[in-house]
N, C-alpha and C. Protein backbone atom coordinates (compact mmCIF):
# COMPACT_ATOMS: atom_id res chain seq x y z
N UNK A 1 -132.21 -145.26 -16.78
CA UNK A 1 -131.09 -146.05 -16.28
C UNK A 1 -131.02 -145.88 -14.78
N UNK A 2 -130.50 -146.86 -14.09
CA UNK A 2 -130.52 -146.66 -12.85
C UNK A 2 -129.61 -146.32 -12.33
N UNK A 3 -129.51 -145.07 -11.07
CA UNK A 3 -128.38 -144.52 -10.80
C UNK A 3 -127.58 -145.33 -9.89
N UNK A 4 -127.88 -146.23 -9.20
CA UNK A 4 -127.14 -147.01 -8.65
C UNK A 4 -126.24 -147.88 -9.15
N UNK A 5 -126.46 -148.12 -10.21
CA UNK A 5 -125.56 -149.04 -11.46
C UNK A 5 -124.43 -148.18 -11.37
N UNK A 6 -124.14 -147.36 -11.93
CA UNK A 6 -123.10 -146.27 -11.90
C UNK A 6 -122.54 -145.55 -10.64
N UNK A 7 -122.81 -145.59 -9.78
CA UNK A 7 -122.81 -145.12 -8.33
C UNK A 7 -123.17 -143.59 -7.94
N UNK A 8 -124.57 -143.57 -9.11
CA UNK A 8 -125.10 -141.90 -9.12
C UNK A 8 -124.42 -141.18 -9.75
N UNK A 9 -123.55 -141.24 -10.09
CA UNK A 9 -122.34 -140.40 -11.16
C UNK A 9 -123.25 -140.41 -12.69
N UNK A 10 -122.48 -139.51 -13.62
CA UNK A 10 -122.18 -139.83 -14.94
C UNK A 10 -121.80 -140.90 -15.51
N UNK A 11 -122.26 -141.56 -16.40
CA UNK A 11 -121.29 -142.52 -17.33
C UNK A 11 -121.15 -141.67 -19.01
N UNK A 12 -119.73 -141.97 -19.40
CA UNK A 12 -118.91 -141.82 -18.79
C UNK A 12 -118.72 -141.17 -17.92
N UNK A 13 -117.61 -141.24 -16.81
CA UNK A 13 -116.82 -140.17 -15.63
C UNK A 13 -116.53 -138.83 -16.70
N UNK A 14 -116.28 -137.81 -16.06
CA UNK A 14 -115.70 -136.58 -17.05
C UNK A 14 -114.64 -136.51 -16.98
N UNK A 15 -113.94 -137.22 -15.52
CA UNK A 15 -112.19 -138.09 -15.72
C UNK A 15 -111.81 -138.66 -16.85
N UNK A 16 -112.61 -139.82 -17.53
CA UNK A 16 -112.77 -140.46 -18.40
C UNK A 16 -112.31 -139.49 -19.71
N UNK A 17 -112.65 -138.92 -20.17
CA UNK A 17 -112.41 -137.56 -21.20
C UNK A 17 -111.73 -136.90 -21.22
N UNK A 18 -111.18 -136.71 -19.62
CA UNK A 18 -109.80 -136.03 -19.71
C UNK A 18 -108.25 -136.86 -20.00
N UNK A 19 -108.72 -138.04 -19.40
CA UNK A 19 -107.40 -138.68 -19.49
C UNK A 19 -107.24 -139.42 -21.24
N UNK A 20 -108.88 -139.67 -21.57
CA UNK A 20 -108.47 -139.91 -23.16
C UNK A 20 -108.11 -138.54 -23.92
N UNK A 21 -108.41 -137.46 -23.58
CA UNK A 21 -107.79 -136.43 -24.43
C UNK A 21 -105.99 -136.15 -24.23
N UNK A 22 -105.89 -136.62 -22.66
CA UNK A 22 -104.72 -136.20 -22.46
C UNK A 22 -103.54 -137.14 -23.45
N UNK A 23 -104.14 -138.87 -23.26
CA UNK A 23 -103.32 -139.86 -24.15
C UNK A 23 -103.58 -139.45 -25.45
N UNK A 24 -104.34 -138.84 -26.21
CA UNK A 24 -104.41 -138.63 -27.55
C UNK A 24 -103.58 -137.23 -28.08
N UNK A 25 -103.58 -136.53 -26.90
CA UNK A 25 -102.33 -135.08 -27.36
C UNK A 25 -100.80 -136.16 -26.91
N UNK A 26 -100.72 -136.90 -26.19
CA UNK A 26 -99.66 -137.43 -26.17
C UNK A 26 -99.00 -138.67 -27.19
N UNK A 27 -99.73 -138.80 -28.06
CA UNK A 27 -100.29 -140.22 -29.03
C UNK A 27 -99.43 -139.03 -30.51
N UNK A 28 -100.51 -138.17 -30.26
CA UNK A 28 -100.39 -137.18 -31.25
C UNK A 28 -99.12 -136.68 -31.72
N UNK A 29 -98.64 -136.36 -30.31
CA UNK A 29 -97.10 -135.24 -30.23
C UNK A 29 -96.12 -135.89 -31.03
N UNK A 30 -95.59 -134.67 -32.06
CA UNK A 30 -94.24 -135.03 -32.49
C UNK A 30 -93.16 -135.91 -31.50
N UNK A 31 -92.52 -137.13 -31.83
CA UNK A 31 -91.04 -137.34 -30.29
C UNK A 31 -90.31 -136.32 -30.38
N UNK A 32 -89.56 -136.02 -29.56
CA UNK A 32 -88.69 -135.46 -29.43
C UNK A 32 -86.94 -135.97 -29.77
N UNK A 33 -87.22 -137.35 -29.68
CA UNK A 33 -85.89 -137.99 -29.44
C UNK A 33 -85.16 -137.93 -30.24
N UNK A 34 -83.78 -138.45 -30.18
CA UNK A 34 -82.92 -138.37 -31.20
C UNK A 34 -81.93 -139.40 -31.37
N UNK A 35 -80.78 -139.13 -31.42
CA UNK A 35 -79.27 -140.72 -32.05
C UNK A 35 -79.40 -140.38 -30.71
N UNK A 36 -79.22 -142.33 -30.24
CA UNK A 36 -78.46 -143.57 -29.56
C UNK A 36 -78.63 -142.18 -27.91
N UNK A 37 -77.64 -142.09 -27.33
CA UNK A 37 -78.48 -141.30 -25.76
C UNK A 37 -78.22 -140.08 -25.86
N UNK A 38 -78.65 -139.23 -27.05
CA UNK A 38 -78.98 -137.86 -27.19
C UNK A 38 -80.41 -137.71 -27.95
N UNK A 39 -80.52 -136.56 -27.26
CA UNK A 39 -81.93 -136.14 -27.85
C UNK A 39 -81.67 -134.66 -28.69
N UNK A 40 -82.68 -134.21 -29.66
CA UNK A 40 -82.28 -133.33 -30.46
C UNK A 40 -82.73 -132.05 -29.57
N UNK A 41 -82.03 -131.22 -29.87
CA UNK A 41 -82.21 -129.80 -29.11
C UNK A 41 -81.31 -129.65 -27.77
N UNK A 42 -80.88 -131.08 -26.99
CA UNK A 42 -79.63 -131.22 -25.91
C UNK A 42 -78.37 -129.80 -26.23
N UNK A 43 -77.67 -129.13 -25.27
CA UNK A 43 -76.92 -128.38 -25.20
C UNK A 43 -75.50 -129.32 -25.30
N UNK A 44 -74.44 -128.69 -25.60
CA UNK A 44 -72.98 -129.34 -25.36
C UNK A 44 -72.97 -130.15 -24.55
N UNK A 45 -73.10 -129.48 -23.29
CA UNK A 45 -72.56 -129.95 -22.00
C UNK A 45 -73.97 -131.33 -21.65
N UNK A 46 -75.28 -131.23 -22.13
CA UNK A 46 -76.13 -132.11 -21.78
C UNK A 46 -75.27 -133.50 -23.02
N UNK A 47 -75.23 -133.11 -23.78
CA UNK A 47 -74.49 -134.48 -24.68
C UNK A 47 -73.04 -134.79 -24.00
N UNK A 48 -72.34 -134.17 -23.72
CA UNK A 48 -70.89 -134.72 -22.56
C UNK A 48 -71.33 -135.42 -21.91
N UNK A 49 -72.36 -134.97 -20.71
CA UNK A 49 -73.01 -135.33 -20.04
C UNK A 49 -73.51 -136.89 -19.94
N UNK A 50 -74.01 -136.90 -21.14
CA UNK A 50 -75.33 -138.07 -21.61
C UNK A 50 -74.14 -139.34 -22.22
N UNK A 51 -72.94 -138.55 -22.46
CA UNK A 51 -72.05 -139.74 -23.25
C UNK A 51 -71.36 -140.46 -22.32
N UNK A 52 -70.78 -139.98 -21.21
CA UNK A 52 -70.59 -140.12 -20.58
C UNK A 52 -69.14 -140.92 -20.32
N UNK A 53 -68.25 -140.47 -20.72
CA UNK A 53 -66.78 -139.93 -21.02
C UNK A 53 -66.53 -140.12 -22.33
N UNK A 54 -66.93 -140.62 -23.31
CA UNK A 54 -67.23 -141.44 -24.81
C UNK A 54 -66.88 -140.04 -25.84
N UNK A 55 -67.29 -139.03 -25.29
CA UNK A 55 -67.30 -137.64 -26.46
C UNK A 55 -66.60 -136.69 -25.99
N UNK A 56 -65.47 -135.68 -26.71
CA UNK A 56 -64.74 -134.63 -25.89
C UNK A 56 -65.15 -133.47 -27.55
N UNK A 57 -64.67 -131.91 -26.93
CA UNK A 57 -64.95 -131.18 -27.67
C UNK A 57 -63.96 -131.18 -29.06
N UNK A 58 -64.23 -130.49 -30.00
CA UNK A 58 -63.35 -130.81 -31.19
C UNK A 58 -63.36 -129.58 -31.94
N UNK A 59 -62.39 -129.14 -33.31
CA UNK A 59 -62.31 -128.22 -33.80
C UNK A 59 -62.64 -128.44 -35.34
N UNK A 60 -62.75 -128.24 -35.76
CA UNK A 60 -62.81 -128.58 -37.15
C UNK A 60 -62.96 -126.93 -38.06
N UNK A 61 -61.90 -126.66 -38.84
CA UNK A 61 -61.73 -125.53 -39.45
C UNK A 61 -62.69 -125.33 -41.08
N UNK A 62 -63.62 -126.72 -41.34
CA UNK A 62 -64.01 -126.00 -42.62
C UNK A 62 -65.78 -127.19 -42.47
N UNK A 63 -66.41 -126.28 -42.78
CA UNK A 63 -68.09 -127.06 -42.49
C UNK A 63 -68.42 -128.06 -43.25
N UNK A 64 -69.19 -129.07 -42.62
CA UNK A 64 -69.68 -129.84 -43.33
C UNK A 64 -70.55 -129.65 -44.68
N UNK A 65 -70.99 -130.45 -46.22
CA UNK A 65 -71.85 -129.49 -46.96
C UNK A 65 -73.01 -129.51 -46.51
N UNK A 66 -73.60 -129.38 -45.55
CA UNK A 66 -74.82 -129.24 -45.07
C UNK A 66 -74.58 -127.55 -43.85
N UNK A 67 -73.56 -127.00 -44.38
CA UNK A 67 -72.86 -125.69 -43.54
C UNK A 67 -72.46 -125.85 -41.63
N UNK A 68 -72.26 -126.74 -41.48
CA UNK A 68 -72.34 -126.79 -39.95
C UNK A 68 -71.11 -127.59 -39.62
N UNK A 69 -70.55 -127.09 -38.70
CA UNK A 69 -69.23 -127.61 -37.88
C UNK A 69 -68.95 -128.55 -36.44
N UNK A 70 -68.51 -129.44 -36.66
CA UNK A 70 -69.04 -130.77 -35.55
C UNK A 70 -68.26 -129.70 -34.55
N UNK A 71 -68.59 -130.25 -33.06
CA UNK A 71 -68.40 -129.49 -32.15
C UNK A 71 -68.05 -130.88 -30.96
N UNK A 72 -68.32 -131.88 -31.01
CA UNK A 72 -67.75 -132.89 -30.17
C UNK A 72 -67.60 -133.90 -31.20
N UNK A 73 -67.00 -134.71 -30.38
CA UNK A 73 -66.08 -135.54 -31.50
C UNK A 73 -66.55 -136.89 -29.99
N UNK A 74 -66.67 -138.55 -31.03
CA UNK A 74 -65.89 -139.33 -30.50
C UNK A 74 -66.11 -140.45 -30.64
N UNK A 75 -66.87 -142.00 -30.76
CA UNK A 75 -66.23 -142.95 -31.24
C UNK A 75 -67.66 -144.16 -30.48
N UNK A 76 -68.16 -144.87 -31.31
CA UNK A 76 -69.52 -145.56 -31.30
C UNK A 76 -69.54 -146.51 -32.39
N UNK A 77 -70.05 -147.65 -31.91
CA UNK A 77 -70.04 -149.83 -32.21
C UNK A 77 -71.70 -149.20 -32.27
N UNK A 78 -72.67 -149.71 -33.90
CA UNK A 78 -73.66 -149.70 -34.00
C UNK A 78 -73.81 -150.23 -35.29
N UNK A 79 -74.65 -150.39 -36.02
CA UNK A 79 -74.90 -151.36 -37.23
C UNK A 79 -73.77 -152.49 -37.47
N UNK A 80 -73.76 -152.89 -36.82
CA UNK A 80 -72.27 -154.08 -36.88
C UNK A 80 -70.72 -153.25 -37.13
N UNK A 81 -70.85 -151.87 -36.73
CA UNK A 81 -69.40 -151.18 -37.33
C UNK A 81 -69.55 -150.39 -36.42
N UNK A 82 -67.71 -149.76 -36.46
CA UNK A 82 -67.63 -148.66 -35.55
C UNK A 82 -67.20 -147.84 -36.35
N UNK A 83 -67.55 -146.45 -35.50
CA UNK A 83 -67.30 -145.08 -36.09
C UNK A 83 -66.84 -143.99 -35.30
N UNK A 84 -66.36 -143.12 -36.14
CA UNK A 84 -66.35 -141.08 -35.59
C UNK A 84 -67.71 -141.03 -35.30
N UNK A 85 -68.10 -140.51 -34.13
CA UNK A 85 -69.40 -139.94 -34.40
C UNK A 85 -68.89 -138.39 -34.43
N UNK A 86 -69.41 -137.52 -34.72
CA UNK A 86 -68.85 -136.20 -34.83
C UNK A 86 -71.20 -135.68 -34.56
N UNK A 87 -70.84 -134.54 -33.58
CA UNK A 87 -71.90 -134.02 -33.33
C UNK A 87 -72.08 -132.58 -33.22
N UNK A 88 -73.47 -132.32 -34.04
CA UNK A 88 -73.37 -130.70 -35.04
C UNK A 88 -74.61 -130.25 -33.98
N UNK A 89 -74.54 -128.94 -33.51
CA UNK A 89 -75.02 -127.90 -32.86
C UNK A 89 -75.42 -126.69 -33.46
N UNK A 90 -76.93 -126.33 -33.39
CA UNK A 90 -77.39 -125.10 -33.88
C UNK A 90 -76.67 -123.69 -33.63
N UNK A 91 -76.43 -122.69 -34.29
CA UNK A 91 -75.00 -121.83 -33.67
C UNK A 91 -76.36 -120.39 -33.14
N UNK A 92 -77.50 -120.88 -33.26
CA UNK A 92 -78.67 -120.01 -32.86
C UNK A 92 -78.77 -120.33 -31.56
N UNK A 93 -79.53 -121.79 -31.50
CA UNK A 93 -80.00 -122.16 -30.19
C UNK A 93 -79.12 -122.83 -29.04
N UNK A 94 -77.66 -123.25 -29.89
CA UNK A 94 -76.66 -124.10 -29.50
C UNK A 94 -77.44 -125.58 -29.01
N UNK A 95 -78.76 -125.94 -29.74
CA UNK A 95 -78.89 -127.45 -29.35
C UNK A 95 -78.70 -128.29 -30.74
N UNK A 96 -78.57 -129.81 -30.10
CA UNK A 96 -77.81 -130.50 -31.20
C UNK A 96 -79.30 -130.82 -32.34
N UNK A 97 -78.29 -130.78 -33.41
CA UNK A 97 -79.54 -130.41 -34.42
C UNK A 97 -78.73 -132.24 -35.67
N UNK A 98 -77.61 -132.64 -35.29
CA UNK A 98 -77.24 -133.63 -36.34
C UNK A 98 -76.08 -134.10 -35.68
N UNK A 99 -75.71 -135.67 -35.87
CA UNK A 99 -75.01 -136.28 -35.41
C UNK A 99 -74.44 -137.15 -36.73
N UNK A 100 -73.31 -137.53 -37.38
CA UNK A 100 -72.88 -138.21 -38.45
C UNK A 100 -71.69 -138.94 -37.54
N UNK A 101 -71.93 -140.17 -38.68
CA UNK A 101 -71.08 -141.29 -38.05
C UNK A 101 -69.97 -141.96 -39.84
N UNK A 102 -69.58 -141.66 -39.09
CA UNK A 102 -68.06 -142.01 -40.44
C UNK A 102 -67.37 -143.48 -39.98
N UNK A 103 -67.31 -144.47 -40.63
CA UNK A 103 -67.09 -146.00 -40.29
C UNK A 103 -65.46 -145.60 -40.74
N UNK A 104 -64.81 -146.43 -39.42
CA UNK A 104 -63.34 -146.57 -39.35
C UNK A 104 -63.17 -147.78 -40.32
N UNK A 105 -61.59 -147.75 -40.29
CA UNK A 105 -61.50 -149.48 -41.12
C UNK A 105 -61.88 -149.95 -41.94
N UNK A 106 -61.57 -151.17 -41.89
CA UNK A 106 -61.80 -151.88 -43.09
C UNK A 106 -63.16 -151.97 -43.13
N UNK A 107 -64.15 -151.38 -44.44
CA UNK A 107 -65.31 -151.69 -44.43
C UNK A 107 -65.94 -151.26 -45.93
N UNK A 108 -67.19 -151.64 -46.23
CA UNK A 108 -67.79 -151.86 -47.40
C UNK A 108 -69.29 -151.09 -47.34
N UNK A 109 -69.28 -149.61 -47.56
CA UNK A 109 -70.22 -148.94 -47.89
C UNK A 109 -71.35 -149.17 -48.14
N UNK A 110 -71.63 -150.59 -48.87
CA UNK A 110 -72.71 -151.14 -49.33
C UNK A 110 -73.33 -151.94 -48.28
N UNK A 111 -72.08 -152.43 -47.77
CA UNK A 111 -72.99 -153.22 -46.21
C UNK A 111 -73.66 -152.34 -45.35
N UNK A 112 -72.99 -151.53 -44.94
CA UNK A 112 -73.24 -150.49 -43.96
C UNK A 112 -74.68 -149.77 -44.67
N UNK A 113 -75.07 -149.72 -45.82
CA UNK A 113 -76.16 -149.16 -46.80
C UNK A 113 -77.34 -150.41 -46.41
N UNK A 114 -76.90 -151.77 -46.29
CA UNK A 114 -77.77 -152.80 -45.99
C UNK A 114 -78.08 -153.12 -44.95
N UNK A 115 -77.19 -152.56 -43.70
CA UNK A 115 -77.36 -152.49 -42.32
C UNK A 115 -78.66 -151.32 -41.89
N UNK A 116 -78.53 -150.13 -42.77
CA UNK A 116 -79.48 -149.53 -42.71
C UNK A 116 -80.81 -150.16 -42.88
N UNK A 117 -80.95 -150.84 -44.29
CA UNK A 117 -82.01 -151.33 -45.28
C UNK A 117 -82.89 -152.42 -43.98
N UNK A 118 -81.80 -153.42 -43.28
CA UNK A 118 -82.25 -154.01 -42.64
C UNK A 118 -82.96 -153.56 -40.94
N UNK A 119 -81.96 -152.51 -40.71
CA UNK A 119 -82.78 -151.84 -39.87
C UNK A 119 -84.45 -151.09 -39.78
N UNK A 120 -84.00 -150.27 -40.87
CA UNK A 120 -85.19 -149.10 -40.75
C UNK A 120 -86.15 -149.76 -42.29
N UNK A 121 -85.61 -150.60 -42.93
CA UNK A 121 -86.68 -151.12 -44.00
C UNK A 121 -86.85 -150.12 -45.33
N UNK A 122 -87.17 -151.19 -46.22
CA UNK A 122 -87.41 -150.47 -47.74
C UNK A 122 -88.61 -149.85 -47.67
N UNK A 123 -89.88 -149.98 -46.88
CA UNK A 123 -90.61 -148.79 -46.72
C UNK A 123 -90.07 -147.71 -46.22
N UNK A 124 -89.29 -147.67 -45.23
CA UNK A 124 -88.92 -145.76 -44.77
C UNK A 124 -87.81 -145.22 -45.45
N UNK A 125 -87.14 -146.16 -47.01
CA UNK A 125 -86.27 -145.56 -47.81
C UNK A 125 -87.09 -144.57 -49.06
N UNK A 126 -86.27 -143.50 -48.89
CA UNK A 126 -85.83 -142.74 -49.98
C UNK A 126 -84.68 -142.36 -50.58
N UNK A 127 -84.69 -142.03 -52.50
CA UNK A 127 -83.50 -142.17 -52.65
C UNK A 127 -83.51 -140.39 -53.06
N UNK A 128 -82.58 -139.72 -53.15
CA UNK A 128 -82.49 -138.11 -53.47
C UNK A 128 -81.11 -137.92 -54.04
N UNK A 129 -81.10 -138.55 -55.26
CA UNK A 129 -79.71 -137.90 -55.76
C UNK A 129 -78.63 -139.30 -55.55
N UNK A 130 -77.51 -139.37 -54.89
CA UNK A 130 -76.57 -140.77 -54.97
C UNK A 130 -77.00 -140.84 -52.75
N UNK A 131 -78.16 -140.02 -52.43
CA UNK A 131 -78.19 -140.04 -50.94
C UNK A 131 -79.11 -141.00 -50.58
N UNK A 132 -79.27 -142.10 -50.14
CA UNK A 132 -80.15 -142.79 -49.39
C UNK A 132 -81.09 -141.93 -47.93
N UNK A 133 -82.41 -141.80 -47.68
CA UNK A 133 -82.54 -141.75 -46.80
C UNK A 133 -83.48 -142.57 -46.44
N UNK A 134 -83.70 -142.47 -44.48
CA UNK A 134 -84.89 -143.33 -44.15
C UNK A 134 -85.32 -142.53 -43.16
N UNK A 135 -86.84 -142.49 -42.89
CA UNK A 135 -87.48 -141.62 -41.96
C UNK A 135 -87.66 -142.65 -41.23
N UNK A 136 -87.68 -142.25 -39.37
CA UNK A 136 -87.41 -143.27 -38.65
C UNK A 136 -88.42 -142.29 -37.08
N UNK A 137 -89.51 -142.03 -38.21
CA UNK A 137 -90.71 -141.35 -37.34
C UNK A 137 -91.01 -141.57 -35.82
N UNK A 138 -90.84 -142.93 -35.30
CA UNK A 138 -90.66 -143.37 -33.99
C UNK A 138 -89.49 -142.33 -32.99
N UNK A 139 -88.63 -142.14 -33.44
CA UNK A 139 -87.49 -141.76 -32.88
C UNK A 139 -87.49 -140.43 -33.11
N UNK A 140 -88.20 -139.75 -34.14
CA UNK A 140 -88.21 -137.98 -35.00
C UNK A 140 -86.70 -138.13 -35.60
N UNK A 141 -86.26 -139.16 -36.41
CA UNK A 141 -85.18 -139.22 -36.91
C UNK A 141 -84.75 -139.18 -38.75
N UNK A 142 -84.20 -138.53 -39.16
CA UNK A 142 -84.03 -138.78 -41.18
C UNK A 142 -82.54 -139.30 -41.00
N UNK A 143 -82.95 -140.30 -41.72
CA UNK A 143 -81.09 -140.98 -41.22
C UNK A 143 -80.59 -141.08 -42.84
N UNK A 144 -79.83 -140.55 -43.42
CA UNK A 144 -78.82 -140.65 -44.30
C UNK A 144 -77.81 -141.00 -44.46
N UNK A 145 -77.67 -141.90 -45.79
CA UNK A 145 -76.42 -142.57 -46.07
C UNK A 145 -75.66 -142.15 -47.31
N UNK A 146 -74.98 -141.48 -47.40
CA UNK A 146 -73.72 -141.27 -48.96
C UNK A 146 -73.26 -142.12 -48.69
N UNK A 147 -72.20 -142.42 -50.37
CA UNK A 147 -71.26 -143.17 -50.24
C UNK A 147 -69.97 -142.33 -50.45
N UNK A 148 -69.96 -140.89 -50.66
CA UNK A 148 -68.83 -140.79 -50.94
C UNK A 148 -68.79 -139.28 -50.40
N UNK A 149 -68.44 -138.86 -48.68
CA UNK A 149 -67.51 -140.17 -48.46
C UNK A 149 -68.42 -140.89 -47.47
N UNK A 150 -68.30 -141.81 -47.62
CA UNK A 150 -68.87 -143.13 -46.81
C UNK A 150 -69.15 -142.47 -45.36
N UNK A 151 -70.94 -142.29 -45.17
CA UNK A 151 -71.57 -141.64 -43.97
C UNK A 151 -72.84 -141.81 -43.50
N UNK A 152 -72.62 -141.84 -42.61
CA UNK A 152 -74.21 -141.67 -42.20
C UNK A 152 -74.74 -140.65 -41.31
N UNK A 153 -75.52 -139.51 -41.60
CA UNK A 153 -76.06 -138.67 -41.18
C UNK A 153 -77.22 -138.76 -40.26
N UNK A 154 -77.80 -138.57 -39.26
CA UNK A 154 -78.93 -138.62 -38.17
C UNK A 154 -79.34 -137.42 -38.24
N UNK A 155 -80.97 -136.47 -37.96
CA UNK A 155 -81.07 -134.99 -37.62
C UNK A 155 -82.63 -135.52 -37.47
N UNK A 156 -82.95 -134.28 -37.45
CA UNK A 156 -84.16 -134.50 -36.60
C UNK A 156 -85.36 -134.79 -37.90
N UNK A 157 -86.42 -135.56 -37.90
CA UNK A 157 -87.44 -135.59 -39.31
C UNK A 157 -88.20 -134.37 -39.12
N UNK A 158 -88.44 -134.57 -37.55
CA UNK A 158 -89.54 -132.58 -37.67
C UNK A 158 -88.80 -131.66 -36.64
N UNK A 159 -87.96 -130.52 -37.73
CA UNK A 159 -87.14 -130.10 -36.34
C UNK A 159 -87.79 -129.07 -35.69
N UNK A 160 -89.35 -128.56 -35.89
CA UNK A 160 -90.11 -128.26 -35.22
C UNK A 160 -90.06 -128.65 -33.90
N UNK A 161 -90.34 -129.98 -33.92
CA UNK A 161 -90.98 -130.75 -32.80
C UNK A 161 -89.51 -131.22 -31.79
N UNK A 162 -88.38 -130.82 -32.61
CA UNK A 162 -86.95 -130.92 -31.79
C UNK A 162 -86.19 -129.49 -30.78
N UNK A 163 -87.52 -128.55 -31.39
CA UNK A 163 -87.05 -127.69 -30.78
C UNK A 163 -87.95 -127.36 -29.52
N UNK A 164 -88.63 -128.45 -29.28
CA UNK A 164 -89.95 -128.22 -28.03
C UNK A 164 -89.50 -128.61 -26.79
């Protein structure tokens, strides 16, 4: 081959190899991300922060059944409904590990179940008991729906990769 074709170099460059290895560990990587402008593993003050007057701190005297106690509290328009969002914090690492959204008002469980369906699709549903879920791998998200009481749960799908 002639080295002038190439400009005396290698073909490929050994640039070439680095930057495809670099896009393929980045292709690869768990997201990190999480619910609407929080990301999972964020501290208190980074979700105040990120809400941006929308969330204040809150008390709540008895845990959710998943054992964990919302720690900000406050109020979000998303699947055609509004809600509590109430947001749960690791009491290890203190980063946010789950966010649940409880629909105010007048509303119909089943829609809000179809708002999901239509969002995230009957491929990323699973059902576990009377719990809907959907893995929402793009985002590192397991989003759950009960109906009773009427909720929807967000947390991380690999909380490995939420704690990076």
């Amino acid at each position: 081959m002639n080295d002038d074709v190439q400009g005396g170099g290698h073909w490929p460059p050994p640039l070439f190899f680095v930057c495809l290895c670099l896009l393929a560990t980045l292709w690869l990587s768990p997201a990190r991300a999480g619910w609407a402008y929080t990301e999972w593993g964020m501290s208190q003050d980074d979700v105040l922060a990120a809400a941006n007057g929308k969330v204040t701190h809150f008390y709540e005297p008895h845990p959710e059944p998943w054992g964990l106690y919302p720690d900000l509290i406050g109020d979000h328009r998303d699947l055609r409904h509004t809600y509590e969002v109430e947001f749960y914090f690791d009491d290890e690492t203190g980063g946010l590990v789950g966010v649940r959204l409880a629909p105010y008002g007048r509303y119909w469980c089943m829609d809000l179940m179809q708002s999901l369906i239509r969002t995230f699709g009957n491929r990323n549903m699973m059902r576990r008991g009377g719990i809907l879920e959907f893995a929402d791998a793009a985002n590192n998200n397991l989003i759950s729906h009960r109906f009773e009481p009427c909720a929807v749960r967000y947390q991380p799908l690999d909380p490995q990769a939420a704690a990076r």
